[in-house]
Protein backbone atom coordinates (compact mmCIF):
# COMPACT_ATOMS: atom_id res chain seq x y z
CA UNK A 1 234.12 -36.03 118.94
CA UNK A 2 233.97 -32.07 117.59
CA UNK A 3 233.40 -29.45 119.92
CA UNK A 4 230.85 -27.00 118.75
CA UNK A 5 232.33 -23.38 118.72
CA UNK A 6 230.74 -20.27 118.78
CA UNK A 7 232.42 -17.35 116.83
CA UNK A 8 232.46 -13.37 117.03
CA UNK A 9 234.22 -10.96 114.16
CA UNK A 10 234.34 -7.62 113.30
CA UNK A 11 233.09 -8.17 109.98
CA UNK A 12 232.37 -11.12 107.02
CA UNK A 13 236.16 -11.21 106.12
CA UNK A 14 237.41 -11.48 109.71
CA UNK A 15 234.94 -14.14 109.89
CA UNK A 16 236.15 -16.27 107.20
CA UNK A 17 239.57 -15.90 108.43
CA UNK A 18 238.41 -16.77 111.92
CA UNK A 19 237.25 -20.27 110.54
CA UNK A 20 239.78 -21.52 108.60
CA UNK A 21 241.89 -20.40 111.66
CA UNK A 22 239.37 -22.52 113.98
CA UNK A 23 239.37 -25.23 111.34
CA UNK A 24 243.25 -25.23 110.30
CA UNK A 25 244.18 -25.47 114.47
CA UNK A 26 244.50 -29.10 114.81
CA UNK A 27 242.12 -28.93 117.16
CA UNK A 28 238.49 -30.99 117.32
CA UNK A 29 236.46 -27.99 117.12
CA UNK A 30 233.24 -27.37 115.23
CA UNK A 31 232.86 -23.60 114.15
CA UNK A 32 229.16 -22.84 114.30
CA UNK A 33 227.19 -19.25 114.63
CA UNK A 34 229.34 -16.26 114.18
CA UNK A 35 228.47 -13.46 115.86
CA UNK A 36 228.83 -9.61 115.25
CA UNK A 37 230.14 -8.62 111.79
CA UNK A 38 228.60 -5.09 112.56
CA UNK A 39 232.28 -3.64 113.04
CA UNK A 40 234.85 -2.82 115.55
CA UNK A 41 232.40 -0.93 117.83
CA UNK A 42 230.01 -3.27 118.02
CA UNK A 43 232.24 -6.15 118.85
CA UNK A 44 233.54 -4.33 121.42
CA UNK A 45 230.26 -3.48 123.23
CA UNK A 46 229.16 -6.87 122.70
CA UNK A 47 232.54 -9.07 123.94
CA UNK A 48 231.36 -8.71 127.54
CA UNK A 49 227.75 -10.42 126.60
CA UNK A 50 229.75 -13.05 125.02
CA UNK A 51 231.99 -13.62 127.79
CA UNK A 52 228.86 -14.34 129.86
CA UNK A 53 227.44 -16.84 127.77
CA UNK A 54 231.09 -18.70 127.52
CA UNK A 55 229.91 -20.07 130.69
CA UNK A 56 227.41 -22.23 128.49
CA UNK A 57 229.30 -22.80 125.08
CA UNK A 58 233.09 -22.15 124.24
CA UNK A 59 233.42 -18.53 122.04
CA UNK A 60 236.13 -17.56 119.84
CA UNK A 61 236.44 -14.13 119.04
CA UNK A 62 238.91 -11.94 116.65
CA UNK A 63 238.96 -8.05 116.57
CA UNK A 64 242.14 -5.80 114.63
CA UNK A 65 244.43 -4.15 116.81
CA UNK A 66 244.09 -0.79 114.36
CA UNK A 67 244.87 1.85 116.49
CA UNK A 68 245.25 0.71 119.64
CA UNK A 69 248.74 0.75 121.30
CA UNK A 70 249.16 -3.39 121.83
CA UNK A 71 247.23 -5.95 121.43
CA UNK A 72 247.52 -6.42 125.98
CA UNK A 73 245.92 -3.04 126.38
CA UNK A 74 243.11 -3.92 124.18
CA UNK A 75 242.13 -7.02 125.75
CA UNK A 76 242.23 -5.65 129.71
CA UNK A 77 240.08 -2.72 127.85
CA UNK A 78 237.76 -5.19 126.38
CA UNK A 79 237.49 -7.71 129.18
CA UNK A 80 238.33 -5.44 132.40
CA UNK A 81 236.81 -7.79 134.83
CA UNK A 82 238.29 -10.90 133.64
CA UNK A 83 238.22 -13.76 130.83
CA UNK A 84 236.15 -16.43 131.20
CA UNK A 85 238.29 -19.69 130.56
CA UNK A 86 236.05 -20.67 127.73
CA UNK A 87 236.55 -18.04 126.05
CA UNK A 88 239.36 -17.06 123.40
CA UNK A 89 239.68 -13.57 122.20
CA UNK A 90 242.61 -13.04 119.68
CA UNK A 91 244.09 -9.87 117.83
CA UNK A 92 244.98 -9.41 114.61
CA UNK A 93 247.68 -6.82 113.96
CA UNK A 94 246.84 -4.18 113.35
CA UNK A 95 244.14 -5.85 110.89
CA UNK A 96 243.30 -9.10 109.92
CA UNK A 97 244.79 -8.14 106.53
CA UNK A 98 248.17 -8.91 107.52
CA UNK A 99 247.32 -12.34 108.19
CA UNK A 100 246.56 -13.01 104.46
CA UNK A 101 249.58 -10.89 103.66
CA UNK A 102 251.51 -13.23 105.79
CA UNK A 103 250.91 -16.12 103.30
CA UNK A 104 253.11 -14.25 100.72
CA UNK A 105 253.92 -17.06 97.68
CA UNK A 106 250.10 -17.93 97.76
CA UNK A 107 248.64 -14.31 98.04
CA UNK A 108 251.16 -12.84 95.77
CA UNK A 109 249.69 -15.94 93.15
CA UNK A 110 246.43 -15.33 93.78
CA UNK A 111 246.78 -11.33 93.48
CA UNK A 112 248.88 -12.04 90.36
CA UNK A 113 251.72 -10.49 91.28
CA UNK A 114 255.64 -11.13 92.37
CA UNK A 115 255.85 -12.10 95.61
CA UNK A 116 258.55 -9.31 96.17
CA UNK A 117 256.31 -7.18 96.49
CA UNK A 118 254.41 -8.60 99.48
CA UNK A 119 255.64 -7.51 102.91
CA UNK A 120 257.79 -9.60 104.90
CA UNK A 121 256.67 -8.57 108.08
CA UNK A 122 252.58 -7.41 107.34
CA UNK A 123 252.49 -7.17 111.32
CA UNK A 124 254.62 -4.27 110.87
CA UNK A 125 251.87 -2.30 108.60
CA UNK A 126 249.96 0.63 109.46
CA UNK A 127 247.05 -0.47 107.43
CA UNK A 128 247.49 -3.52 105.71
CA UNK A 129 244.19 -2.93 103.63
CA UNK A 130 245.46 -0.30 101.81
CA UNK A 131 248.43 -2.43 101.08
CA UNK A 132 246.43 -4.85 99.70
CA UNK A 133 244.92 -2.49 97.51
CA UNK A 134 248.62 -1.34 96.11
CA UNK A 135 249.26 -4.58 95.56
CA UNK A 136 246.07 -5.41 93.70
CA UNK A 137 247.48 -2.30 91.34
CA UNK A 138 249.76 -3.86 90.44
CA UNK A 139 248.04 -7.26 89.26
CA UNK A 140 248.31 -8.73 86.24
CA UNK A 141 244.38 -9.63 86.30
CA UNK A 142 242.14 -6.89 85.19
CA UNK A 143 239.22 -8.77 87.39
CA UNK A 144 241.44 -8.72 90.45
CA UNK A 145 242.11 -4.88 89.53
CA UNK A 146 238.66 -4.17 89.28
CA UNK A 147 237.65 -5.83 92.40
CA UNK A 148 239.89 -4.75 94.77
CA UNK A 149 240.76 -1.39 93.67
CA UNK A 150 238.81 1.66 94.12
CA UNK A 151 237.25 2.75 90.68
CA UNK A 152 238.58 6.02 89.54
CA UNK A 153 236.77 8.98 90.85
CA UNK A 154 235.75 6.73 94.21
CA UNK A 155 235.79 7.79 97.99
CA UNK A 156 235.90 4.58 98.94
CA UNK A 157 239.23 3.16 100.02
CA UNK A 158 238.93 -0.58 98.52
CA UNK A 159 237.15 -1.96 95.15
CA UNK A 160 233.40 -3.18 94.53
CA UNK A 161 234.12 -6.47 95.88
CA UNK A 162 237.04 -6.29 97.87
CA UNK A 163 235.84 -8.78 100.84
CA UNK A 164 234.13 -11.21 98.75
CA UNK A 165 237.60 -11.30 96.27
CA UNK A 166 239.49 -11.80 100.10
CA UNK A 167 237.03 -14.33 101.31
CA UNK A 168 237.59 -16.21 97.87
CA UNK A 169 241.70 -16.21 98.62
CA UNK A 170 241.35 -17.56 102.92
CA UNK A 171 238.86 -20.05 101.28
CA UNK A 172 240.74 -21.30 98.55
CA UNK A 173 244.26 -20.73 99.23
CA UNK A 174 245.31 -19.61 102.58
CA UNK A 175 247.49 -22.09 104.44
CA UNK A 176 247.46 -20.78 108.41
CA UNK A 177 251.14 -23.15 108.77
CA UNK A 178 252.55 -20.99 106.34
CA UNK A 179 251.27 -17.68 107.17
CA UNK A 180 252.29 -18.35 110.91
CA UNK A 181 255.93 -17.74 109.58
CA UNK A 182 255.80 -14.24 108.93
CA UNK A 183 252.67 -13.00 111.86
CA UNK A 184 253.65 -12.93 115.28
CA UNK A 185 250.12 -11.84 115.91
CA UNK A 186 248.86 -15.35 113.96
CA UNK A 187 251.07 -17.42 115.62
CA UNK A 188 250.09 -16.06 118.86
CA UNK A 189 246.23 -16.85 118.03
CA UNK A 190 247.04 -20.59 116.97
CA UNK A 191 248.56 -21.18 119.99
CA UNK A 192 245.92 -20.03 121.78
CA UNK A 193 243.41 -21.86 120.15
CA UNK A 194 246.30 -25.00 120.10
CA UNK A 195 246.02 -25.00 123.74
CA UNK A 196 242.48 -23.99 124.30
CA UNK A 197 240.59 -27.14 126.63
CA UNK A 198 236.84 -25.81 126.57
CA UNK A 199 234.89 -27.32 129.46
CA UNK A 200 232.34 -29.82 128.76
């Protein structure tokens, strides 16, 4: 029998991530409402509301480490009174970019691109989105170009349809077992969720 989840995120990507991670775990769970989406801020002055209603249904919840020194310090700042067991809150570092970075042969594919010239170790990124973008430069597909690329002239730091073109890839292609390899910070959230025995 599936155990219905509830889900928080920072944003749509995160969220897609955050249920093929749910779905990919192994585990009999049911990914249902996903909460948030209205960016880091807003997660964060909403995780404490959500670790009151874990006492009634089971919450999974990803935010990006950015800025913040570890991924330790942000959850004692985010939950300084305690976790609630039902509840999972797991970090992506520094952004949930280097997860899909992590899946190198099937991003690099999918990007159109060698796969020498995704990272080895995305964890180790400062900002993984705007390695995405220099990847997406470098594409052979003028779609993926346009998409993910900020147009010329553009203050914005990613293209006209950078999420949807990411949500397409964690959709399609990306394989949580093989991205696991190469993202401590992955590894360390399917382990969690692995392990995670929501009361009833």
């Amino acid at each position: 029998m599936s155990i219905a989840i509830s889900l928080a995120a920072e944003g749509s990507l995160d969220e897609q991530v955050l249920r093929q991670l749910v779905a990919q775990s192994g585990r009999p769970f049911a990914p249902g409402v996903c909460y948030g989406k209205r960016g880091r801020d807003d997660l964060r002055l909403n995780v404490p509301r959500f670790n009151l209603a874990a006492r009634y249904k089971p919450f999974v919840i990803l935010a990006d480490l950015e800025a913040d020194p570890c991924a330790p310090g942000l959850l004692s700042a985010w939950l300084p009174t305690g976790k609630h067991p039902n509840l999972v809150l797991r970090v992506a570092v520094r952004m949930v970019e280097s997860w899909l970075l992590a899946d190198r042969a099937a991003f690099a594919s999918f990007i159109g691109v060698s796969k020498d010239l995704v990272p080895l170790q995305p964890d180790e990124l400062a900002n993984a989105k705007l390695q995405v973008v220099q990847i997406a430069r470098r594409s052979r597909n003028r779609n993926t170009k346009l998409d993910l690329v900020p147009a010329v002239g553009s203050t914005g730091q990613v293209g006209k349809n950078y999420g949807g073109r990411l949500a397409e890839f964690v959709q399609t292609h990306w394989q949580v077992e093989r991205a696991r390899r190469n993202s401590p910070s992955l590894e360390r959230a399917l382990a969690a969720l692995q392990s995670f025995r929501p009361a009833a």
